[in-house]
N, C-alpha and C. Protein backbone atom coordinates (compact mmCIF):
# COMPACT_ATOMS: atom_id res chain seq x y z
N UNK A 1 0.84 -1.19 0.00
CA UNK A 1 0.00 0.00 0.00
C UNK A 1 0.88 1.24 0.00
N UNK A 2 0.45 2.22 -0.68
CA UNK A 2 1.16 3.70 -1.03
C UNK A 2 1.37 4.29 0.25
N UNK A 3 1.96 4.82 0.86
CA UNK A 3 1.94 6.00 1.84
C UNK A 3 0.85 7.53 1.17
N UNK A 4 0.40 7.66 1.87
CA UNK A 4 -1.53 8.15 1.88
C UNK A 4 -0.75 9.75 1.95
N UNK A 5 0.40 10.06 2.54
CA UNK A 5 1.31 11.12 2.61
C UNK A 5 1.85 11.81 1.22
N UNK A 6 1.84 11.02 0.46
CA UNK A 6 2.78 11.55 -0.68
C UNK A 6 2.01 12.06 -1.86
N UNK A 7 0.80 12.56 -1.85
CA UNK A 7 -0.35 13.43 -2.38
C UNK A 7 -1.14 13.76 -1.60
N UNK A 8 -1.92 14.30 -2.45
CA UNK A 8 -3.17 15.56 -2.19
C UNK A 8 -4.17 15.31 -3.08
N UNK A 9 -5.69 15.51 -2.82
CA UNK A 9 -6.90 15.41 -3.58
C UNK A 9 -6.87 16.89 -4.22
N UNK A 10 -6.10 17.91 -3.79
CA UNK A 10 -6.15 19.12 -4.59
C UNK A 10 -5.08 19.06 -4.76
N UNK A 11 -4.76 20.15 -5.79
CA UNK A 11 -3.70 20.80 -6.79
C UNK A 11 -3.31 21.36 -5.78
N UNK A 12 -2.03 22.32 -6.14
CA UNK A 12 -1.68 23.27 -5.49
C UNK A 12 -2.66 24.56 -5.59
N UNK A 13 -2.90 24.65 -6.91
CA UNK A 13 -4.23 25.73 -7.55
C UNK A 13 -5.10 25.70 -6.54
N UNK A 14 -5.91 24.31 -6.16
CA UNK A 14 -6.96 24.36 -5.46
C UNK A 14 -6.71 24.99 -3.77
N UNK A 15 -5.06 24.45 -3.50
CA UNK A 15 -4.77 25.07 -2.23
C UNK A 15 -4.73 26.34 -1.89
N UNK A 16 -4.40 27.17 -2.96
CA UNK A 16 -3.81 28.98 -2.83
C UNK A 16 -5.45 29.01 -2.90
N UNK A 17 -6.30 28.66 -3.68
CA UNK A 17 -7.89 29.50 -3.75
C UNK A 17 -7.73 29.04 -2.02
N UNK A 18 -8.29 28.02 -1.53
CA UNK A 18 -8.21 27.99 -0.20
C UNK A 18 -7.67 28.95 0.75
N UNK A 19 -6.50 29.30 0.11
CA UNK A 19 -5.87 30.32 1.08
C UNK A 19 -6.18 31.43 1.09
N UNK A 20 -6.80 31.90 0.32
CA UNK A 20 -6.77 33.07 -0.47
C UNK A 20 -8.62 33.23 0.24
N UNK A 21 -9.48 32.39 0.00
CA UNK A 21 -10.63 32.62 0.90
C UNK A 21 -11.08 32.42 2.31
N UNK A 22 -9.44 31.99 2.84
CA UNK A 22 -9.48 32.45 4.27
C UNK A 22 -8.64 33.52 4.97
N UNK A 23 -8.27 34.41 3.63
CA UNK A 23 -7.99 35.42 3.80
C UNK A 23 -7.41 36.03 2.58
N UNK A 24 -8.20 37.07 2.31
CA UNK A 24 -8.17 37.55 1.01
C UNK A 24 -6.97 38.52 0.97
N UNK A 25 -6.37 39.09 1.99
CA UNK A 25 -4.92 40.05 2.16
C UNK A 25 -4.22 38.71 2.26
N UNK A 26 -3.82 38.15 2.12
CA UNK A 26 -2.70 37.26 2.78
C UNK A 26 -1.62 37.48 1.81
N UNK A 27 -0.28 37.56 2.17
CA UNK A 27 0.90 37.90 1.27
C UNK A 27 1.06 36.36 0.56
N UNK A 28 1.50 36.58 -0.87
CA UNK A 28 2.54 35.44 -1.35
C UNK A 28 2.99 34.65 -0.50
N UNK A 29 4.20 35.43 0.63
CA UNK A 29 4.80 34.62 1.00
C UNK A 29 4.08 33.60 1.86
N UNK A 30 2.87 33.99 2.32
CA UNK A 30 2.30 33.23 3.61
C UNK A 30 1.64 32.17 3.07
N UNK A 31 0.67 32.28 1.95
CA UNK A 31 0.41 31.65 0.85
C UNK A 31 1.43 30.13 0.62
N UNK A 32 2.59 30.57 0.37
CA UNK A 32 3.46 29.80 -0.36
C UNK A 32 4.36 28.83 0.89
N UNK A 33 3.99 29.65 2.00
CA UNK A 33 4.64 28.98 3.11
C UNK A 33 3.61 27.56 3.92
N UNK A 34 2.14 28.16 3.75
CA UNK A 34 0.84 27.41 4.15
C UNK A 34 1.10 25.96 2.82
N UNK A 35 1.09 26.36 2.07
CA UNK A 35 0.69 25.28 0.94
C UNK A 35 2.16 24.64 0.63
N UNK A 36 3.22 25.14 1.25
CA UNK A 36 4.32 24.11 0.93
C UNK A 36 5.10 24.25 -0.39
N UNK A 37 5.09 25.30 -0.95
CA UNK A 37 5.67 25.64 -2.86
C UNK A 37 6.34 27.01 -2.26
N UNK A 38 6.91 27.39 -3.64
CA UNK A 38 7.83 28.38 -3.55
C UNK A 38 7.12 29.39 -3.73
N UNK A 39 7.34 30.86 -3.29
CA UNK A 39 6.23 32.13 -3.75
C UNK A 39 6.50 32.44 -5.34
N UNK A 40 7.46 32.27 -6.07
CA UNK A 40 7.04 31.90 -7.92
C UNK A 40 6.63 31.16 -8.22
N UNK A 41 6.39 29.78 -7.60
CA UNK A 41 4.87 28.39 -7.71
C UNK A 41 3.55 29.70 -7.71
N UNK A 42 3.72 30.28 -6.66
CA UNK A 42 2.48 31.26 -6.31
C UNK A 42 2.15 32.13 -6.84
N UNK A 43 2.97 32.96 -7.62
CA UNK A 43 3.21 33.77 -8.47
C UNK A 43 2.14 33.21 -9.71
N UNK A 44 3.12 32.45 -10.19
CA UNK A 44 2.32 31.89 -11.36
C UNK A 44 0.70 30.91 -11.42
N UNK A 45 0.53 30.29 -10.12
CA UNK A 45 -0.84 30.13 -9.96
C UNK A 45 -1.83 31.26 -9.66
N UNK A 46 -1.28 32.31 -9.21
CA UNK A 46 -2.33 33.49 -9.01
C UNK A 46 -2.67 33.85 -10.39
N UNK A 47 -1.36 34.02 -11.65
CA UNK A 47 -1.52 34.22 -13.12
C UNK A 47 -2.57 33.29 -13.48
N UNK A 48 -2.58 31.84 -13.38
CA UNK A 48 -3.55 31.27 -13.78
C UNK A 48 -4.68 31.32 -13.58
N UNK A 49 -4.84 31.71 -12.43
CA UNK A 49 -6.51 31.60 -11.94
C UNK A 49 -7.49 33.18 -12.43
N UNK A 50 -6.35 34.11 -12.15
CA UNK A 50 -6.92 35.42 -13.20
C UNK A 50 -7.35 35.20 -14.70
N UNK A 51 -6.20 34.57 -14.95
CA UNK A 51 -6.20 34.26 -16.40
C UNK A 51 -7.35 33.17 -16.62
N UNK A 52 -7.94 32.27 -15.81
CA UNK A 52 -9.17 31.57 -15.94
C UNK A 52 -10.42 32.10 -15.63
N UNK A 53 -10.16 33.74 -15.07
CA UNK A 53 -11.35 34.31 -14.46
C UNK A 53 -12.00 33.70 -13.01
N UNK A 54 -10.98 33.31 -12.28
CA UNK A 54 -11.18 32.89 -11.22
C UNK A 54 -11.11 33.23 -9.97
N UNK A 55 -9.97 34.19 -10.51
CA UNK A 55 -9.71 35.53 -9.39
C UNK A 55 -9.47 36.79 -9.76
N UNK A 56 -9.49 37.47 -8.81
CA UNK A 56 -9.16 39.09 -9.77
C UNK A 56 -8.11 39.58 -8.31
N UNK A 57 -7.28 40.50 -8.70
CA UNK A 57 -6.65 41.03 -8.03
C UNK A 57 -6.68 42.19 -7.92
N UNK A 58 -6.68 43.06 -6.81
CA UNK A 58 -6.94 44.61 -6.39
C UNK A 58 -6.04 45.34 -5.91
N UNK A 59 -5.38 45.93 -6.39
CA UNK A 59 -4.60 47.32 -4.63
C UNK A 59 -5.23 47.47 -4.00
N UNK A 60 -4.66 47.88 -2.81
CA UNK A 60 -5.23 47.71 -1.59
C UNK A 60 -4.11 48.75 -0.75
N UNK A 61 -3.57 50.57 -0.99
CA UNK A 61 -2.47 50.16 -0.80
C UNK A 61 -1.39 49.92 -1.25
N UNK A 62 -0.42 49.19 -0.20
CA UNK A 62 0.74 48.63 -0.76
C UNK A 62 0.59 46.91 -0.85
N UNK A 63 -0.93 46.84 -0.31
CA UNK A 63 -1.22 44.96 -0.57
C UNK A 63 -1.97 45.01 -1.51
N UNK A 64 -2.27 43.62 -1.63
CA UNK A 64 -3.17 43.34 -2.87
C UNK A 64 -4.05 42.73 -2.22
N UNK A 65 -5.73 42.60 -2.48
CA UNK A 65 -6.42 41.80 -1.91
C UNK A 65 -6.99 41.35 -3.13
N UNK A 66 -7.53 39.82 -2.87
CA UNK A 66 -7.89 39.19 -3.83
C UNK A 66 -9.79 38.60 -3.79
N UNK A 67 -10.03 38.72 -5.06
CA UNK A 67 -11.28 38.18 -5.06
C UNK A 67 -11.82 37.15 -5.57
N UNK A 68 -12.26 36.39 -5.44
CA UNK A 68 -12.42 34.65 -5.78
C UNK A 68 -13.58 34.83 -6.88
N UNK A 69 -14.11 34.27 -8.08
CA UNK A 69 -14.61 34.75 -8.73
C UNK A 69 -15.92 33.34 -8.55
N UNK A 70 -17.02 33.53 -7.50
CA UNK A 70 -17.42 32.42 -6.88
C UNK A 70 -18.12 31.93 -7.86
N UNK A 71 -18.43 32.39 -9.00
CA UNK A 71 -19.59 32.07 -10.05
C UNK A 71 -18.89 31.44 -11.32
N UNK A 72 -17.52 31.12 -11.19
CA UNK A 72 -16.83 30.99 -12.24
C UNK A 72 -16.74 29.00 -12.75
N UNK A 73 -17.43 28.37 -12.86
CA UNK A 73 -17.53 27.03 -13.31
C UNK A 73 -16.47 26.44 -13.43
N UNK A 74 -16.55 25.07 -12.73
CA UNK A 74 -14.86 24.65 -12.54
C UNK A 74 -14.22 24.16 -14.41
N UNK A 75 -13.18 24.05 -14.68
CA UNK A 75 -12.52 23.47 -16.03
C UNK A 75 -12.76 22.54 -16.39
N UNK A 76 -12.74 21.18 -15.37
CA UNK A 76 -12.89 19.97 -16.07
C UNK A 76 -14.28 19.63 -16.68
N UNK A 77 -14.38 18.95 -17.25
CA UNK A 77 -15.73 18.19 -18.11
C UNK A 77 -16.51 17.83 -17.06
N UNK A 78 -15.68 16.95 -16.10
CA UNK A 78 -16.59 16.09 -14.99
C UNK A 78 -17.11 17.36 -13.93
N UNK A 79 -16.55 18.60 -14.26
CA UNK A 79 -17.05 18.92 -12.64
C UNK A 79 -17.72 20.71 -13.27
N UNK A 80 -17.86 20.62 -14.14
CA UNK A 80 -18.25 21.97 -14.97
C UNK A 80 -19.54 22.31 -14.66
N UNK A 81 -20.42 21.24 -14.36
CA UNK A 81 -21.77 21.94 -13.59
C UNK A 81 -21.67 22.54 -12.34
N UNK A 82 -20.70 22.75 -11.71
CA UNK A 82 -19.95 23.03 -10.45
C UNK A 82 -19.37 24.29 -10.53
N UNK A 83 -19.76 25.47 -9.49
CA UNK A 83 -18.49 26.27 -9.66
C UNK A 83 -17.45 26.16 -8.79
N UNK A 84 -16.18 27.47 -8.62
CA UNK A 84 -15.58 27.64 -7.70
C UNK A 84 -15.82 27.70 -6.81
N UNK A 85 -16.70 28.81 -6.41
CA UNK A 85 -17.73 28.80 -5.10
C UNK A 85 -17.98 27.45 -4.64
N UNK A 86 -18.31 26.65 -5.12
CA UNK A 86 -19.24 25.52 -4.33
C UNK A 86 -17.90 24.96 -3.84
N UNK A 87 -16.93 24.67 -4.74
CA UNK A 87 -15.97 24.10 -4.46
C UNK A 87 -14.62 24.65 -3.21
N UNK A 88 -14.69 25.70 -2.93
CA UNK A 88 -13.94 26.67 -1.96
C UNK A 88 -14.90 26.41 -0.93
N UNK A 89 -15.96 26.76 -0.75
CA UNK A 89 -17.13 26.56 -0.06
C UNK A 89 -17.05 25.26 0.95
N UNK A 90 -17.17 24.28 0.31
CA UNK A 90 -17.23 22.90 0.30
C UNK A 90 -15.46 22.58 1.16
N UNK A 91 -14.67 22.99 0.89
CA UNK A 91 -13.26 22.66 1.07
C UNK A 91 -12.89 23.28 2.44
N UNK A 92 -13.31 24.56 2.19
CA UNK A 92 -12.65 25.62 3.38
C UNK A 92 -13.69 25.90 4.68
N UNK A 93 -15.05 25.89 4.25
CA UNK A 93 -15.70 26.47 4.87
C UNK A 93 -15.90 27.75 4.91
N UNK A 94 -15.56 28.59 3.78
CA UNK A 94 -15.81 29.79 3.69
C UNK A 94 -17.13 30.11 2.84
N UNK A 95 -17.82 30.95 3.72
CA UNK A 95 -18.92 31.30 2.36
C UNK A 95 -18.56 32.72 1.73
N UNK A 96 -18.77 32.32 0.30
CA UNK A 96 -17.64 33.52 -0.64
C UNK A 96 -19.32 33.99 -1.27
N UNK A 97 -19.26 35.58 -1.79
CA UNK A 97 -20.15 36.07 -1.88
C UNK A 97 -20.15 36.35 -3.15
């Protein structure tokens, strides 16, 4: 039997949304320190998820706060009747508005 340790049912993607809707200021670095990747892993998943319309990013400031785009339908085939929302929701326990 595998050691149950050496994955995850989420991506890293799915981890930063997590992080990110239990706290929408949270720096890169804290981000990248919670989920275990480097803050340019983080970097470039924040690119993706904008770039999927999944998040949007704001000034704030000298921070950025981020917004989860809860209405945005997940990618895959199997889970596309589904959005983000349900899925952050469902994971974190956050209710995103």
């Amino acid at each position: 039997m595998k050691n149950s340790s050496s994955w995850t049912l989420l991506s890293n993607h799915g981890h930063v949304l997590v992080c990110i809707a239990n706290d929408p200021h949270m720096r890169l670095r804290d981000v990248a320190a919670q989920v275990g990747i480097t803050e340019r892993a983080v970097q470039r998943i924040i690119l993706d998820l904008e770039q999927a319309e999944m998040l949007r990013r704001e000034r704030e400031g000298r921070r950025n706060r981020y917004r989860i785009n809860a209405q945005q339908p997940l990618r895959h085939a199997l889970e596309q009747q589904h959005t983000v929302g349900e899925l952050v929701e469902a994971v974190s326990g956050c209710k995103l508005k």
